[in-house]
Protein backbone atom coordinates (compact mmCIF):
# COMPACT_ATOMS: atom_id res chain seq x y z
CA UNK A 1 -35.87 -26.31 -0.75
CA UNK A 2 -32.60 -25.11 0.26
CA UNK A 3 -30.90 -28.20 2.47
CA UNK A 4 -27.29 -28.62 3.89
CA UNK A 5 -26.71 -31.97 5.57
CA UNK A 6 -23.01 -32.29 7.93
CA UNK A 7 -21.79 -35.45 8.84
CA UNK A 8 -18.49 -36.82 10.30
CA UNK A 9 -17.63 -35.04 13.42
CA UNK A 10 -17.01 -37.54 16.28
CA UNK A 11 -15.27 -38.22 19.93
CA UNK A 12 -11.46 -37.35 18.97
CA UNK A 13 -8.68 -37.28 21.58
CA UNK A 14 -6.33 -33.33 22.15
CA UNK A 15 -4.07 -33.16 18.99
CA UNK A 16 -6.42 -35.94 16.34
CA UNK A 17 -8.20 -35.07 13.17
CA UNK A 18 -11.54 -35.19 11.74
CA UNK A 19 -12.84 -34.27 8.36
CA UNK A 20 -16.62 -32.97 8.34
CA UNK A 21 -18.62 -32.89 5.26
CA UNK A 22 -21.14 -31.07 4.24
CA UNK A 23 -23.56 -31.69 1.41
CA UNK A 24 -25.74 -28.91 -0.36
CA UNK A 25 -29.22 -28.93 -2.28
CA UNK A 26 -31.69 -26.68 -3.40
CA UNK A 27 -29.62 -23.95 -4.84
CA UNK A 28 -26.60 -23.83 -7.36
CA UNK A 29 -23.73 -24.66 -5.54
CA UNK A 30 -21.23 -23.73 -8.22
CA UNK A 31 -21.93 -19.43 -7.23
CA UNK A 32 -22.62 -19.83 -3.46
CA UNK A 33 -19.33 -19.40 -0.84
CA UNK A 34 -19.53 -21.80 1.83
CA UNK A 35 -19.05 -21.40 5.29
CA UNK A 36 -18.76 -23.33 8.43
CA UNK A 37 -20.12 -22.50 11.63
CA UNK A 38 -19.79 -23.96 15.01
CA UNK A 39 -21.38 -23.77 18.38
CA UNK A 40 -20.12 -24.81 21.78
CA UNK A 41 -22.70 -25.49 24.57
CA UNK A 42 -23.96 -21.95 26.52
CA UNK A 43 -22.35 -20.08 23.92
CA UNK A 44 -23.18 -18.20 20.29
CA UNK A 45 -22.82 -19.67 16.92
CA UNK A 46 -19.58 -18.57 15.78
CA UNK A 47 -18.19 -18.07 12.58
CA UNK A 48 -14.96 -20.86 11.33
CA UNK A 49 -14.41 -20.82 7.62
CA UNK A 50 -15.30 -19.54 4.52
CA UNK A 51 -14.56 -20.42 0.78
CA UNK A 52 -15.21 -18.76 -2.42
CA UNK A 53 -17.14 -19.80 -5.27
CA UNK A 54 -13.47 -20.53 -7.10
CA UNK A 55 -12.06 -22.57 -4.07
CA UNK A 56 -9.09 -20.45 -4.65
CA UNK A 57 -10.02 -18.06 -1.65
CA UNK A 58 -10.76 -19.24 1.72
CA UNK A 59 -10.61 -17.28 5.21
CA UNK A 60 -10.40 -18.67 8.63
CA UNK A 61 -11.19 -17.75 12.48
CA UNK A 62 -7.88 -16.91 14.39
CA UNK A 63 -8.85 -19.59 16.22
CA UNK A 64 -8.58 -22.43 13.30
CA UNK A 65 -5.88 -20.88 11.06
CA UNK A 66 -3.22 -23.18 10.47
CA UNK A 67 -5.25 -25.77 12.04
CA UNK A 68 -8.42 -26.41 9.41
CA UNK A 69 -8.95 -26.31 6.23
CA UNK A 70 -11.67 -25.51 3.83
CA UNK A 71 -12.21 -27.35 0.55
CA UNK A 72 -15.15 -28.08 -1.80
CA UNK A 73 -16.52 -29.82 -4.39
CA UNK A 74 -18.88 -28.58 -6.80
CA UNK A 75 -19.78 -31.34 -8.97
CA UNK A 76 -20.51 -33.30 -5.61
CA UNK A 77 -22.37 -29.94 -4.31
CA UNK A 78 -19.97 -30.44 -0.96
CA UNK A 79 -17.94 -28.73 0.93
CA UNK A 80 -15.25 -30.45 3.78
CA UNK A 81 -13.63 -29.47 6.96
CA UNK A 82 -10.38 -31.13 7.45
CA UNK A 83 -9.89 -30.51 10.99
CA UNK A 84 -6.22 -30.90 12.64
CA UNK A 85 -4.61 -31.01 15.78
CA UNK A 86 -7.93 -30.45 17.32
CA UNK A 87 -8.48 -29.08 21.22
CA UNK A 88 -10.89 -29.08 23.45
CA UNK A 89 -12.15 -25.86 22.88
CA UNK A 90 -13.29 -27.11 19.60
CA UNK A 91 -15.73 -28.85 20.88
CA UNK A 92 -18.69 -27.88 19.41
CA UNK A 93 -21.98 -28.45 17.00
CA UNK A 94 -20.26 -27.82 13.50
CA UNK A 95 -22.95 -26.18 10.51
CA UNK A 96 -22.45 -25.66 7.00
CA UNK A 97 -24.28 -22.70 5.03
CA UNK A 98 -24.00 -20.94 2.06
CA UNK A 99 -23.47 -17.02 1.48
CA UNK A 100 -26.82 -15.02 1.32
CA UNK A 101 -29.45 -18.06 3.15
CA UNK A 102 -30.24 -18.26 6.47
CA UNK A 103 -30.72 -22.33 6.59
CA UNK A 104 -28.87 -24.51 8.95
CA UNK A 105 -28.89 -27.79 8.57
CA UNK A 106 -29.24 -30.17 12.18
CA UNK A 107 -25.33 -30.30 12.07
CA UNK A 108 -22.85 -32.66 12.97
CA UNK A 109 -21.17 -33.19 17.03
CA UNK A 110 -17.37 -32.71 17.81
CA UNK A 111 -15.88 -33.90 20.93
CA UNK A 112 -12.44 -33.01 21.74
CA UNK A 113 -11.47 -35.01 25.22
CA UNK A 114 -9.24 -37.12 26.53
């Protein structure tokens, strides 16, 4: 069945990085866009990033731009989050899914505090 499993998020201090992965089964990676989602406590899931099926094409929430970026790998069937100069309002449960499924994997905890 369709499966996406997120690791690396972590306690980071206002202004450190983190890099999340994200790693994809059930489906062929290599014609799904990926997208990250996050979701901060009392609040909806919200939508971060999104890259194409080239890699060549990737979109961000005014929030992240400049900030995050998207990558992927398709012969590893992942797809990363390099997260920059992070704040506290990033804090949040970060997902990865893939355009056209509904599944969410159990995600992966970022803490943004001092």
């Amino acid at each position: 069945q369709v499966q996406f499993v997120e690791s690396g998020g972590g306690l980071v201090q206002p202004g450190g990085s983190l890099r999340l992965s994200c790693t994809a089964s059930g489906f062929d990676f290599r014609i799904a866009s990926m997208k990250w989602y996050r979701q901060a406590p009392r609040k909806e899931r919200e939508f971060v990033a999104r890259i194409d099926v080239t890699g060549r094409r990737r979109d961000y929430a005014d929030s992240v731009r400049g900030r995050f970026t998207q990558s992927r790998d398709n012969a590893k069937k992942m797809t990363f989050l390099q997260m920059n100069d992070l704040k506290p309002e990033d804090t949040a449960v970060y997902y990865c899914t893939a355009d056209g499924f509904t599944t969410w994997g159990q995600g992966t905890q970022v803490t943004v505090s001092s």
